[in-house]
Each structure stands twice: as C-alpha cells, then as structure tokens.
C-alpha atoms as a PDB file:
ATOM      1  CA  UNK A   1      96.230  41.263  48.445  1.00  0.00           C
ATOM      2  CA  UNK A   2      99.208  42.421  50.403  1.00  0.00           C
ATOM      3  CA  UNK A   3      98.172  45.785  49.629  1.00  0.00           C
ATOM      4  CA  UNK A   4      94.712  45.221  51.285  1.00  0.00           C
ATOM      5  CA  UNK A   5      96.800  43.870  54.718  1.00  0.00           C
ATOM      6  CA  UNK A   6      98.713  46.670  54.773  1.00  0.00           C
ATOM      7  CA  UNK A   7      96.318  49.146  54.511  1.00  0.00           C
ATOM      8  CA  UNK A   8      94.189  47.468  57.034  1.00  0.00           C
ATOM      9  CA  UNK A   9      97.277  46.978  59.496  1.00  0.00           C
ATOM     10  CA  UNK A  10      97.706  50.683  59.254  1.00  0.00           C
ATOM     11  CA  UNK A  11      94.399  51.247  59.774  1.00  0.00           C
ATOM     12  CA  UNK A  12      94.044  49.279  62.963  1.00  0.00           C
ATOM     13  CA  UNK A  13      97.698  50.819  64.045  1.00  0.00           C
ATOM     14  CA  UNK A  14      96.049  54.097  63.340  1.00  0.00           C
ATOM     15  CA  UNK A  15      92.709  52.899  65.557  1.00  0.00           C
ATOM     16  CA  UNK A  16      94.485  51.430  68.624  1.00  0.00           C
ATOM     17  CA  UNK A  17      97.102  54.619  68.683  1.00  0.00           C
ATOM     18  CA  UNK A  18      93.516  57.040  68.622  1.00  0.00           C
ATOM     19  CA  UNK A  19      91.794  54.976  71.087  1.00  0.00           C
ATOM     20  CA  UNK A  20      94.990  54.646  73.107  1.00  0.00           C
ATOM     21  CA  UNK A  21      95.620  58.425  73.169  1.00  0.00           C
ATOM     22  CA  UNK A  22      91.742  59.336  74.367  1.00  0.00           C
ATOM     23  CA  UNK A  23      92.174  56.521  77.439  1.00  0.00           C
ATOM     24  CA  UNK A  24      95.028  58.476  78.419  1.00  0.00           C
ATOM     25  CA  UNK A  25      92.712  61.371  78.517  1.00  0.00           C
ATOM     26  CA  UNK A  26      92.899  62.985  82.109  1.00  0.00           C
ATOM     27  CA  UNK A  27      89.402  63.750  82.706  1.00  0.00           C
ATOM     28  CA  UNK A  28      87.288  61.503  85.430  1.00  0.00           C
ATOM     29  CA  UNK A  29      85.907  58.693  83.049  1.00  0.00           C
ATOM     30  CA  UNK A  30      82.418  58.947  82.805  1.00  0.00           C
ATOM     31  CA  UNK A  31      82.650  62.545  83.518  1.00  0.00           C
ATOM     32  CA  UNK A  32      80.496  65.499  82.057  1.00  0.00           C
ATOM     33  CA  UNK A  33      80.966  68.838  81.808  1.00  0.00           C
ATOM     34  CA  UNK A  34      78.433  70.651  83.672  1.00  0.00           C
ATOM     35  CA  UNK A  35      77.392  74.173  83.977  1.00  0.00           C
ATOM     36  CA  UNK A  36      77.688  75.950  87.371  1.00  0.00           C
ATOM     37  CA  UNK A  37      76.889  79.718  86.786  1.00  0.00           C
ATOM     38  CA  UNK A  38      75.299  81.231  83.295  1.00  0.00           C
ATOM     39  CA  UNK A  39      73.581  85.262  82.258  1.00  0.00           C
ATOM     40  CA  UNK A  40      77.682  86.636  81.405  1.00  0.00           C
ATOM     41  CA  UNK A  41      77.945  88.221  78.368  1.00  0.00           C
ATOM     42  CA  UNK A  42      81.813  87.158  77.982  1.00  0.00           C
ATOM     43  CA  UNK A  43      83.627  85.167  80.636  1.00  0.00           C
ATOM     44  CA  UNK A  44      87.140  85.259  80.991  1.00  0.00           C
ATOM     45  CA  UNK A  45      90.467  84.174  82.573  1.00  0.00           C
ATOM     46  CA  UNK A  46      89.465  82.258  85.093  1.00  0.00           C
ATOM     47  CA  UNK A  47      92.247  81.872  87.767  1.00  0.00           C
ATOM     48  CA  UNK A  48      92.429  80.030  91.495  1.00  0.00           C
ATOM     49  CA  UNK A  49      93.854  80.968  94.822  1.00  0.00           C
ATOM     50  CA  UNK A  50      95.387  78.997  97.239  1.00  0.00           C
ATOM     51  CA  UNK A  51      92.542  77.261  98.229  1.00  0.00           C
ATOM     52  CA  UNK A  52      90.373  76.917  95.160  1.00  0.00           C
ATOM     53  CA  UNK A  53      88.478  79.863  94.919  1.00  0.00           C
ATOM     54  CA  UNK A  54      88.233  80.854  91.335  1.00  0.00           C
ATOM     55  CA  UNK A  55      88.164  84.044  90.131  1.00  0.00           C
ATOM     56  CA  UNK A  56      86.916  84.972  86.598  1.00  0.00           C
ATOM     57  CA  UNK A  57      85.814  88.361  84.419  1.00  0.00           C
ATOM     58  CA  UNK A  58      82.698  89.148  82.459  1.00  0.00           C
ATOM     59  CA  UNK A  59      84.712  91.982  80.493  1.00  0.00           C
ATOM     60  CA  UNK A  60      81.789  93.406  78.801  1.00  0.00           C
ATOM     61  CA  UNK A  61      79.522  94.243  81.830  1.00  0.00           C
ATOM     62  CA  UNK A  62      83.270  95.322  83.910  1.00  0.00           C
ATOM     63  CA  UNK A  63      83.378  92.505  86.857  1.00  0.00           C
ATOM     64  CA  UNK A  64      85.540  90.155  88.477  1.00  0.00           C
ATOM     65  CA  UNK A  65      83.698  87.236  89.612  1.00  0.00           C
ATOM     66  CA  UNK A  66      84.490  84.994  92.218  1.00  0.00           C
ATOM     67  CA  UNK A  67      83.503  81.263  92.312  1.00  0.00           C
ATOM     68  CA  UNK A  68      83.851  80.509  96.314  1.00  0.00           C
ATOM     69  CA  UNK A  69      85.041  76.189  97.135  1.00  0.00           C
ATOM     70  CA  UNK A  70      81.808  75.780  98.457  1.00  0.00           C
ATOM     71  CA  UNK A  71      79.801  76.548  95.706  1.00  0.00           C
ATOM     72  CA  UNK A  72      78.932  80.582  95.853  1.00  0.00           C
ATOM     73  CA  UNK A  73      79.300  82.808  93.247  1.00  0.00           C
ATOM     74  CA  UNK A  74      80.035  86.217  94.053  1.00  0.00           C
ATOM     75  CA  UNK A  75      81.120  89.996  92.359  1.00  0.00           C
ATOM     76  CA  UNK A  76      84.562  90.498  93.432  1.00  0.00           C
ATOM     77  CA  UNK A  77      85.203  93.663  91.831  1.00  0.00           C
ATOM     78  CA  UNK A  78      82.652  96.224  89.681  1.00  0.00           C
ATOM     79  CA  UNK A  79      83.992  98.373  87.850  1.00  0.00           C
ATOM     80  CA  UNK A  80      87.346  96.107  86.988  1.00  0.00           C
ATOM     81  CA  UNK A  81      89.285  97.657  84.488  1.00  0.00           C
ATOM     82  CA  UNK A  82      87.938  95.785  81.906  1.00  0.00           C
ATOM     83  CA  UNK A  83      89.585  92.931  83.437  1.00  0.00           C
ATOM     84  CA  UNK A  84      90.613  90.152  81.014  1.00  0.00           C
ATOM     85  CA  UNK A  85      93.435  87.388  81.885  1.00  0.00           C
ATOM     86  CA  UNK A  86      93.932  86.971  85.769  1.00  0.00           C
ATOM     87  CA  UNK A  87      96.786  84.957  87.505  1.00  0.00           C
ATOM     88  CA  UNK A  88      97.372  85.000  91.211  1.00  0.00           C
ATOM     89  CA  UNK A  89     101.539  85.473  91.905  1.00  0.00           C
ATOM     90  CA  UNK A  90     102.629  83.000  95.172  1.00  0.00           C
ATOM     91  CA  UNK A  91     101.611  86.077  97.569  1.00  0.00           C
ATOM     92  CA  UNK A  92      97.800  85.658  96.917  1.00  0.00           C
ATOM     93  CA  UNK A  93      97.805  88.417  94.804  1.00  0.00           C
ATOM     94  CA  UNK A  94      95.660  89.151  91.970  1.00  0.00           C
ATOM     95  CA  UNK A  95      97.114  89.993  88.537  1.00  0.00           C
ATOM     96  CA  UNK A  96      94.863  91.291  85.913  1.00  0.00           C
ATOM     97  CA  UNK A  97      95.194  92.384  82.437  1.00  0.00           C
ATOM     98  CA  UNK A  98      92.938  95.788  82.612  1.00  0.00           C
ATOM     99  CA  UNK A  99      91.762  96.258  78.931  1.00  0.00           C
ATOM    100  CA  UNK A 100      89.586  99.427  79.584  1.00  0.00           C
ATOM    101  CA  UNK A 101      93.276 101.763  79.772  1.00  0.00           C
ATOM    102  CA  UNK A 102      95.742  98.694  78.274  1.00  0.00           C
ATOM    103  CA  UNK A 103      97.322  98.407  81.582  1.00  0.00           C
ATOM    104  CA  UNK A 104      98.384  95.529  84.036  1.00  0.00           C
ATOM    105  CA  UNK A 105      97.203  95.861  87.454  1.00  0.00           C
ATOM    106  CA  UNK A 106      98.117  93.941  90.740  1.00  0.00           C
ATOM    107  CA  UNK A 107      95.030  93.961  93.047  1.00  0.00           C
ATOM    108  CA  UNK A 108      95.301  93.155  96.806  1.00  0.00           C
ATOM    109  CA  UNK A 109      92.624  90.647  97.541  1.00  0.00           C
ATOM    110  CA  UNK A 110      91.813  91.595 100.724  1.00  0.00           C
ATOM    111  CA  UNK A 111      91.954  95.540 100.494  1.00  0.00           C
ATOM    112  CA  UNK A 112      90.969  95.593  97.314  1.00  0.00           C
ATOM    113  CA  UNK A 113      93.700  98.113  96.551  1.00  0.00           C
ATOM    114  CA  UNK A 114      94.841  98.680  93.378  1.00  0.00           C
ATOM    115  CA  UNK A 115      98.278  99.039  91.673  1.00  0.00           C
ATOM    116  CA  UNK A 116      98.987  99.530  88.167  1.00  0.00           C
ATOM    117  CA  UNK A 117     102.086  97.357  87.440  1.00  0.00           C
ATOM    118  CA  UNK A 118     102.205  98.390  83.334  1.00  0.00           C
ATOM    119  CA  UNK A 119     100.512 101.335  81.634  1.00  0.00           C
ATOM    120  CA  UNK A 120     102.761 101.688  78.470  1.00  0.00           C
ATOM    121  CA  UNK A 121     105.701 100.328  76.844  1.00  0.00           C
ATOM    122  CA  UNK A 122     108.271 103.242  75.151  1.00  0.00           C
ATOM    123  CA  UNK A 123     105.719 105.523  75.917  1.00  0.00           C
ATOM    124  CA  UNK A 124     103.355 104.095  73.679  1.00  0.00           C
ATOM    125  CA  UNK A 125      99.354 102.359  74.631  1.00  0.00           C
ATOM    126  CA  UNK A 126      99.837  98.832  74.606  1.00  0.00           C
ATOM    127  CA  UNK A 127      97.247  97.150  72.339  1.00  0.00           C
ATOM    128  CA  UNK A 128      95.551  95.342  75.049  1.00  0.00           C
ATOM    129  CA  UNK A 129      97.294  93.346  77.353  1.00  0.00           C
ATOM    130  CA  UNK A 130      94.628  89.698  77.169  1.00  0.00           C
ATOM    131  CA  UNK A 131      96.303  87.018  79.315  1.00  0.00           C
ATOM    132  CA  UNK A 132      99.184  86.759  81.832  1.00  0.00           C
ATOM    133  CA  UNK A 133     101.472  83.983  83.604  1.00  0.00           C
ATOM    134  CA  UNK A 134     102.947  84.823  87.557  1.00  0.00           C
ATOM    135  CA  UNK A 135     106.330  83.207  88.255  1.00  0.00           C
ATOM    136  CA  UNK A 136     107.115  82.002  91.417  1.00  0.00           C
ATOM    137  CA  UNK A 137     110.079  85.084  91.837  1.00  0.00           C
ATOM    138  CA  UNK A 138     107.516  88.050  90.541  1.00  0.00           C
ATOM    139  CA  UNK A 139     108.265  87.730  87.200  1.00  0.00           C
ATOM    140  CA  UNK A 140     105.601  87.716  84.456  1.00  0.00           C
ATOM    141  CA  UNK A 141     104.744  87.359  80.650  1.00  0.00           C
ATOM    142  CA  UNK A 142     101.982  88.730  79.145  1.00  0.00           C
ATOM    143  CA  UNK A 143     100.407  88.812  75.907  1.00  0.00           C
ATOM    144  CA  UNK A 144      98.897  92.043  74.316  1.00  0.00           C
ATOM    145  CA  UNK A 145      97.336  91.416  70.463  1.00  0.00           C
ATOM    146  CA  UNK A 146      95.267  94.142  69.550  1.00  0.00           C
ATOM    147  CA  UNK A 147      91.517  93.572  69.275  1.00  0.00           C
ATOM    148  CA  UNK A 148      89.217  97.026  69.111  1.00  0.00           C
ATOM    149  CA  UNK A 149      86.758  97.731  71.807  1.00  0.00           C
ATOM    150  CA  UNK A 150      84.033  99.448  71.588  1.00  0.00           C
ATOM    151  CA  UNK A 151      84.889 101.369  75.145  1.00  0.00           C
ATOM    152  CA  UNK A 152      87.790 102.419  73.699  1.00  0.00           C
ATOM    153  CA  UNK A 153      88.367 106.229  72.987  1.00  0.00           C
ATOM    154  CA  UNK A 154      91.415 105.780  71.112  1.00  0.00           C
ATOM    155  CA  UNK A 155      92.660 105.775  67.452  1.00  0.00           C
ATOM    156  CA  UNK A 156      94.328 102.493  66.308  1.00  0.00           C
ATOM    157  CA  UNK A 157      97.373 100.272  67.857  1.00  0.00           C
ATOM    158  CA  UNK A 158     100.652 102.558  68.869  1.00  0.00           C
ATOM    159  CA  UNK A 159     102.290  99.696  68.765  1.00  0.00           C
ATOM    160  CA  UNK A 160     103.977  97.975  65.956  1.00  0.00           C
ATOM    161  CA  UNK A 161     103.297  94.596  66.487  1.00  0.00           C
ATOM    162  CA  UNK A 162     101.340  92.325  68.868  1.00  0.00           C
ATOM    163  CA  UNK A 163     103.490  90.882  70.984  1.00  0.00           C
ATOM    164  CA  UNK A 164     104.888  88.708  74.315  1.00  0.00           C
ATOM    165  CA  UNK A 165     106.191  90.449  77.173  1.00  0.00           C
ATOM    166  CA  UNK A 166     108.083  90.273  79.919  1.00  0.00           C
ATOM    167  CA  UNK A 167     107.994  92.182  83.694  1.00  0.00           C
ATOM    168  CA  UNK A 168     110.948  91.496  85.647  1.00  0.00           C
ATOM    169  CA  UNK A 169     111.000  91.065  89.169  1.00  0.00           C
ATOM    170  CA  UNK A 170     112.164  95.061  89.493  1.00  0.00           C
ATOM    171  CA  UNK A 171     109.414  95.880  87.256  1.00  0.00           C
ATOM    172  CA  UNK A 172     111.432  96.547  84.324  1.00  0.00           C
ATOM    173  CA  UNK A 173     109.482  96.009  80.926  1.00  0.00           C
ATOM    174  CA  UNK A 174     110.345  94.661  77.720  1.00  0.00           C
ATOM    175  CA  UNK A 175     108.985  92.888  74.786  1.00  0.00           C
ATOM    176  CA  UNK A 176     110.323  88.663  74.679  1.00  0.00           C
ATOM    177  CA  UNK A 177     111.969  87.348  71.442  1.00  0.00           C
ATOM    178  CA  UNK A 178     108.970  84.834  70.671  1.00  0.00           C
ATOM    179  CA  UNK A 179     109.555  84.998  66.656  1.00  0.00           C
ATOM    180  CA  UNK A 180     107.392  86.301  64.498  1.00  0.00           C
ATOM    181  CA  UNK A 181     103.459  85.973  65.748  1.00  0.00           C
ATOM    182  CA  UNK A 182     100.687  86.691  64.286  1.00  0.00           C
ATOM    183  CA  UNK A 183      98.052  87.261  67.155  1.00  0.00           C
ATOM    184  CA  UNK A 184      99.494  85.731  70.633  1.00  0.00           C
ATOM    185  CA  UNK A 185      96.889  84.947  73.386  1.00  0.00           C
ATOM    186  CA  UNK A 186      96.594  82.619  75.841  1.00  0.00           C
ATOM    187  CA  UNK A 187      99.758  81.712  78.018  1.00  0.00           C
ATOM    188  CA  UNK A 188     101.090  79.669  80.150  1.00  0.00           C
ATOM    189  CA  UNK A 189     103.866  78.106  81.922  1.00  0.00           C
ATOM    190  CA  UNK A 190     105.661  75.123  83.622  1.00  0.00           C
ATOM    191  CA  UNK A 191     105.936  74.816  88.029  1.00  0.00           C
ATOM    192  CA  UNK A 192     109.820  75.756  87.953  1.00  0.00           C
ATOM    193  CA  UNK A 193     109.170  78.841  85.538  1.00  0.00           C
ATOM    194  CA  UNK A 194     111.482  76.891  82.841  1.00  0.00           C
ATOM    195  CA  UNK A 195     109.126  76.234  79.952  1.00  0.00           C
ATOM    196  CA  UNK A 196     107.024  79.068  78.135  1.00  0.00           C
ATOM    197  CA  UNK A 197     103.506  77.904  76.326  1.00  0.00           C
ATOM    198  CA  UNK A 198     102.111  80.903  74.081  1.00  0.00           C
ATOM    199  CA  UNK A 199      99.450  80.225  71.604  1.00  0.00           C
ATOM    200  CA  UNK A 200      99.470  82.113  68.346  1.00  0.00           C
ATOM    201  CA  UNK A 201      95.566  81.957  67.766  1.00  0.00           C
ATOM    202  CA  UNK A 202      95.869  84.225  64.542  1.00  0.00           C
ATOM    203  CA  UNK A 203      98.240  81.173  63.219  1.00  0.00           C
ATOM    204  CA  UNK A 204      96.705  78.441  64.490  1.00  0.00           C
ATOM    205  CA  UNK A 205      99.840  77.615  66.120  1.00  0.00           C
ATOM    206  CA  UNK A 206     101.237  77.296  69.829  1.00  0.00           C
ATOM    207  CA  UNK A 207     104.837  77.316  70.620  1.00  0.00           C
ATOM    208  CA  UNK A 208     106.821  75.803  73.241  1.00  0.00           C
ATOM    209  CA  UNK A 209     109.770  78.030  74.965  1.00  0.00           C
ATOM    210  CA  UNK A 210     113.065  77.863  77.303  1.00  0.00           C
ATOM    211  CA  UNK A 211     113.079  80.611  79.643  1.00  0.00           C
ATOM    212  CA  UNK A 212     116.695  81.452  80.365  1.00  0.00           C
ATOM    213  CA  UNK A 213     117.330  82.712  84.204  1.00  0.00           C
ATOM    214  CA  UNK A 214     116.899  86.297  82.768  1.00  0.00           C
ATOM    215  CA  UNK A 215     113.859  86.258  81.367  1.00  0.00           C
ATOM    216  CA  UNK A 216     114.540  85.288  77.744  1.00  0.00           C
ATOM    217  CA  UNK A 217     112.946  83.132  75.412  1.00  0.00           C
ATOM    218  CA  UNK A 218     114.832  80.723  73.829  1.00  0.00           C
ATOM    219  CA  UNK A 219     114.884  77.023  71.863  1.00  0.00           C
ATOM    220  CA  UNK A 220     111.205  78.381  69.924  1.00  0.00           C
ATOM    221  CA  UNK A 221     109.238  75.121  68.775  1.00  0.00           C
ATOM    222  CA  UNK A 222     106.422  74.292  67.528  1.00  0.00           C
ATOM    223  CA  UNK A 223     103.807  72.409  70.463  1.00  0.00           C
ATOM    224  CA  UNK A 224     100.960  71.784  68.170  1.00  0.00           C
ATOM    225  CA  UNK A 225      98.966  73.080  65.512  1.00  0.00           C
ATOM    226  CA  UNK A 226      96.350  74.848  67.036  1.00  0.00           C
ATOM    227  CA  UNK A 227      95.941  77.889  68.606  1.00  0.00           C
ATOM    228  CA  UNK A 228      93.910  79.299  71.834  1.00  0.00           C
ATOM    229  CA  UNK A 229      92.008  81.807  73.576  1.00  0.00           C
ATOM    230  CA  UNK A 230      93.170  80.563  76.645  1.00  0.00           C
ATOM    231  CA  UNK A 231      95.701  77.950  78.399  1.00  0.00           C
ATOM    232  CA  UNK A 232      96.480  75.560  81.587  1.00  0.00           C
ATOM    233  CA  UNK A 233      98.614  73.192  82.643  1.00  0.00           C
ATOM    234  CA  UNK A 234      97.932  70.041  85.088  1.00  0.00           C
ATOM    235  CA  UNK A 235     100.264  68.423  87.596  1.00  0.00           C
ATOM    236  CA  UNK A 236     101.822  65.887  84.610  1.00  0.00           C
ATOM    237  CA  UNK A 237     102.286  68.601  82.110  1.00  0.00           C
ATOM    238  CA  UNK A 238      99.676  68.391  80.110  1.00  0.00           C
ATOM    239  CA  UNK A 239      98.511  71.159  78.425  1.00  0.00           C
ATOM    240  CA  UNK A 240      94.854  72.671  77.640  1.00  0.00           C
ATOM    241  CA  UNK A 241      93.935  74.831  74.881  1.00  0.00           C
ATOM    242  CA  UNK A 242      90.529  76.867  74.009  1.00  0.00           C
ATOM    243  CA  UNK A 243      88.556  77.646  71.387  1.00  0.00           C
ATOM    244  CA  UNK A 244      85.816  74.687  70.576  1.00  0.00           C
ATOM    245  CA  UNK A 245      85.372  73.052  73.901  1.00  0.00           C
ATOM    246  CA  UNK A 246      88.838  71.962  75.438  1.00  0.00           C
ATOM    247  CA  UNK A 247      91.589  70.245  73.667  1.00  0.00           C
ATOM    248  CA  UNK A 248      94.469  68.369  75.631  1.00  0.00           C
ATOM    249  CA  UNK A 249      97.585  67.798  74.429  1.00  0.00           C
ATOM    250  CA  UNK A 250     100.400  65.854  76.499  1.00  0.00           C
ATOM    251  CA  UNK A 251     103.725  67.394  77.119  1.00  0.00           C
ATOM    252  CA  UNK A 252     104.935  65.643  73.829  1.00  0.00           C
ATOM    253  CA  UNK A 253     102.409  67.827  71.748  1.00  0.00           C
ATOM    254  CA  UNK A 254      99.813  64.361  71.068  1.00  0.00           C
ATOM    255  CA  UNK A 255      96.698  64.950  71.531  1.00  0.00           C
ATOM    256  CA  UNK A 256      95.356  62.879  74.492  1.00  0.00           C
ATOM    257  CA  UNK A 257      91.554  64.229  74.839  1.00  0.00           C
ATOM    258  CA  UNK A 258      88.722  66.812  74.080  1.00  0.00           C
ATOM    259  CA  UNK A 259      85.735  68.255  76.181  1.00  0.00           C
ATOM    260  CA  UNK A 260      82.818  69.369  74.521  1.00  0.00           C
ATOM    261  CA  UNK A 261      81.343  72.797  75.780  1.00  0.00           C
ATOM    262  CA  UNK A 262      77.592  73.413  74.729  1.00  0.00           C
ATOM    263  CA  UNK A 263      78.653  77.414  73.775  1.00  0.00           C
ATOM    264  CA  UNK A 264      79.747  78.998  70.768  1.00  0.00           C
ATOM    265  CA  UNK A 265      82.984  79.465  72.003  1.00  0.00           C
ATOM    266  CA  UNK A 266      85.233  78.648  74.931  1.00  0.00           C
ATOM    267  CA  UNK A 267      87.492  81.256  76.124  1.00  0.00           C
ATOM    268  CA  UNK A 268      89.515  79.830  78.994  1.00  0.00           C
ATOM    269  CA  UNK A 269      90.410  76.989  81.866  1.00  0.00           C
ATOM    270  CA  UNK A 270      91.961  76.470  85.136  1.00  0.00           C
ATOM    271  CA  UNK A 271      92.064  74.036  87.672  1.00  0.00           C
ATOM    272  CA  UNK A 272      90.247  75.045  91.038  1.00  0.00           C
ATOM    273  CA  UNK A 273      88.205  73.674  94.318  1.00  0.00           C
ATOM    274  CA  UNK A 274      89.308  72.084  97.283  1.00  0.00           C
ATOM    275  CA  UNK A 275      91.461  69.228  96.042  1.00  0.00           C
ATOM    276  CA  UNK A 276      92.265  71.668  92.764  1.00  0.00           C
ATOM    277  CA  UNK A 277      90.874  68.820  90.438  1.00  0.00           C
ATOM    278  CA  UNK A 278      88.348  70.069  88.627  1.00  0.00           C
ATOM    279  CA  UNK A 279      88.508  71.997  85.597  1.00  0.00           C
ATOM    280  CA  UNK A 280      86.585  75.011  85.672  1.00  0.00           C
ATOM    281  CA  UNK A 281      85.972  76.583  81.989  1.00  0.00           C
ATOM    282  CA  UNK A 282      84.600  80.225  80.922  1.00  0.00           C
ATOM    283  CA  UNK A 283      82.342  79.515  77.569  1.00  0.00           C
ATOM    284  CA  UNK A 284      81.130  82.781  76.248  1.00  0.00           C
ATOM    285  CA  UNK A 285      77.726  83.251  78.328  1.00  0.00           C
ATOM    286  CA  UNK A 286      78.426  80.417  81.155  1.00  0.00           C
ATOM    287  CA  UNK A 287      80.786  78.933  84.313  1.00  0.00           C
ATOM    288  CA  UNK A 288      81.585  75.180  83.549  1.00  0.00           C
ATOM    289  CA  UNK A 289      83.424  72.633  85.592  1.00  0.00           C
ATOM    290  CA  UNK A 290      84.078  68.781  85.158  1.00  0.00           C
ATOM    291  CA  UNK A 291      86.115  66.646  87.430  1.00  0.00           C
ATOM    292  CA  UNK A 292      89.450  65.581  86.284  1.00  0.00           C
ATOM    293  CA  UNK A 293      91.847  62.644  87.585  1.00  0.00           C
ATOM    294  CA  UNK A 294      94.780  64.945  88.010  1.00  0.00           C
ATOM    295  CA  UNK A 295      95.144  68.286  89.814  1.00  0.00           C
ATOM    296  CA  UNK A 296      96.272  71.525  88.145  1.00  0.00           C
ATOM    297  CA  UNK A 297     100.166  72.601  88.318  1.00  0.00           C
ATOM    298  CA  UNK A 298     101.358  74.657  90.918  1.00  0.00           C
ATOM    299  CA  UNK A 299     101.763  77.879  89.334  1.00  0.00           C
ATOM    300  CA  UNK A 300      98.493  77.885  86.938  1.00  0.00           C
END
C-alpha cells in the first residue's frame, strides 16, 4: 500500500511541477499563433530594428523581406546573397550571413550599400556562415556548419570542422573554443554580451557560455537537450529554440512552454512590432506571429 502512495505522490508532484512550468509559459494566455505572410519557399532569420520592423530571408528564391509595424510586407533586398541569419548591430545596421559566396556582409539600411565584413578564414571558404549574434561594442559570433547548396559551384568544405566564430570589434577573425560540436546553428546571446547560447542541432544539444571581455568562450555547459535551427531571447532570459514549433526554456534550462506551428518545420524567432511583444516565427513556407506577455531582450 505504501508503495501505491508513493507512486501516486510522485505522480501528482510530477503533475503540479508540469502544469506549474506551462503557467509560467510567457505567451499571452489564450493566445494563437497566427499566420501573417505565406508562398516562401524557406524563411529565415528573422531579425527587428529599432522600431519593430522585421526583417527576414527566403534563401532559396535570394530576398530579404521586410515585415513593416503596421502590417506591410515588403522585398527589402533581391538578389541577397543568399541571405540566411540576420541581426541588426546598435547602429541600425543589417548583418547577414550571405550563403551564396560563404561570406558575412553588413548592409546599410538606408543606402542599401553593401560591405563584406568576412569572406574566408586562413584563406580557406567558410562552410556557410547560417546565423549570427551583434554585440552592443561591434563584436559578433557566428556559426558556419556546412550544409551543400545546390547554387554552389564549389567542391566540398575547406574547412576542417564546423564551427563558432568570433569578429572582433577591429574586424579580426577567429574561430571560439566552444568544445567539440557536431553541427552548430542557431545563436544567441544575453543584453550585456556576457552569456553565449549556441545550439548544436547535429547533437541535439545547446550549450550555455561565459564570454570573457576578449571575446572568449569560457565555463561550457550544457542548457538543455535539444538543439535548434534558430534562437531568441526575451526580456527575463528566457530562451527559444526551433525545430517543431517553438520550445521555451527558462534561464535555468526547464522547460516552461511550447508553440505549435502548422509547418513541417520551424526555422527561426524574434521578437518584433511596436511594443516588441510579439513573437514573429519563419516556418518553412510561412510568416507567423503570436502575442507574448514579455518583450524580446535588447540585443536579439
């Protein structure tokens, strides 16, 4: 008999912890996601300005959307490199991992004018830089797994492994001591540029990182096990991963929520609009958004 209580204690511990962690879920209750914009082929990195404009790619047919605060939807760039990952640095510009020639690019917004930040590393292609994180001082990380296009006119990677890596603020490049990964993707970091999130999608794995004054990685953990296309972070820390719909996971690593996304498969999030609470997501042929009851961090 005291075997039955137990188990049924633990059961109901285990209920009231679940139901717990979903009420702590930051999405609007009652909320839906809804679609906004659909006929992509393959959306993408999703980013938003200082006022809430988001911008996002459809890497197969070579644009940069634009999803305006009130509502429009608009090319921002054709061709685009390829564009894959964006992130807008504090000066409103546009930073976009540019597949089609594995380079990073900094785009003016308003001119339009391009300049290519990264086009090798020790003389070597990089395997395709996918998604990218803008400190407040200039500084960036970017990951660069290898995944073969058919645009490409190229043999296979130069590179010997798929990696993390780091642009200084005097646009020095190097490759970051993450540890051993298997297929890095999406990215993201913390407000004050302290805290590295970089998910291993290949391992099913995303790590957790101290960034040291100088750029360095250090104090590698494990976040959670799962990995992700793409990545976010809200105004309490919590953090968003990709792949089936969106999974949230507090700054602790527990798993606080889930949105379902009627695609195959979701690729990326931000936050974006006026009041930068809603979550806008890019699911393989289609623009989402659903209100949330937080706004997105600072430095997205």
């Amino acid at each position: 008999m005291m075997r039955g209580i137990t188990l049924l204690v633990a059961f109901a511990t285990a209920t009231t912890a679940l139901v717990a962690a979903e009420d702590a879920s930051p999405v609007e209750p009652g909320a839906k996601v809804k679609k906004i914009a659909g006929d992509f082929r393959f959306t993408e990195g999703p980013a938003p300005d200082a006022e809430g404009n988001v911008y996002f790619t459809d890497q197969p047919n070579n644009r940069i959307w634009k999803w305006s605060i009130d509502g429009q939807l608009s090319v921002f760039m054709e061709p685009s490199g390829r564009a894959n990952g964006l992130a807008f640095d504090k000066d409103g510009h546009l930073w976009a991992c540019a597949d089609e020639k594995n380079e990073l690019w900094k785009i003016d917004v308003k001119t339009k004018k391009i300049t290519v930040l990264v086009k090798d590393y020790g003389g070597k292609l990089l395997n395709g830089p996918n998604d990218i994180w803008v400190r407040d001082d200039g500084s960036a990380f970017f990951t660069d797994p290898y995944y073969k296009r058919p645009y490409w006119k190229r043999g296979g990677p130069e590179q010997d492994q798929n990696a993390v890596y780091f642009r200084s603020t005097d646009g020095r490049l190097s490759r970051a001591d993450a540890g051993e990964l298997k297929q890095p993707n999406g990215i993201i970091g913390t407000p004050d540029g302290k805290t590295l999130y970089v998910a291993d999608i290949g391992a099913k794995k995303t790590y957790q990182y101290d960034i040291a004054p100088d750029g360095a990685l250090k104090n590698r953990k494990l976040f959670c096990e799962q990995g992700s296309d793409g990545m976010t972070i809200d105004e309490r820390g919590n953090v968003y991963l990709t792949g089936s719909g969106v999974t949230i996971f507090d700054k602790a690593g527990g798993r606080i929520g889930h949105i379902d996304v009627p695609e195959r498969w979701t690729s990326n999030v931000c936050f974006g609009g006026k009041d930068k609470k809603t979550l806008f997501i890019t699911a393989s042929t289609g623009l989402y958004a659903i209100p949330m009851r937080v706004r997105g961090a600072a430095r997205q």
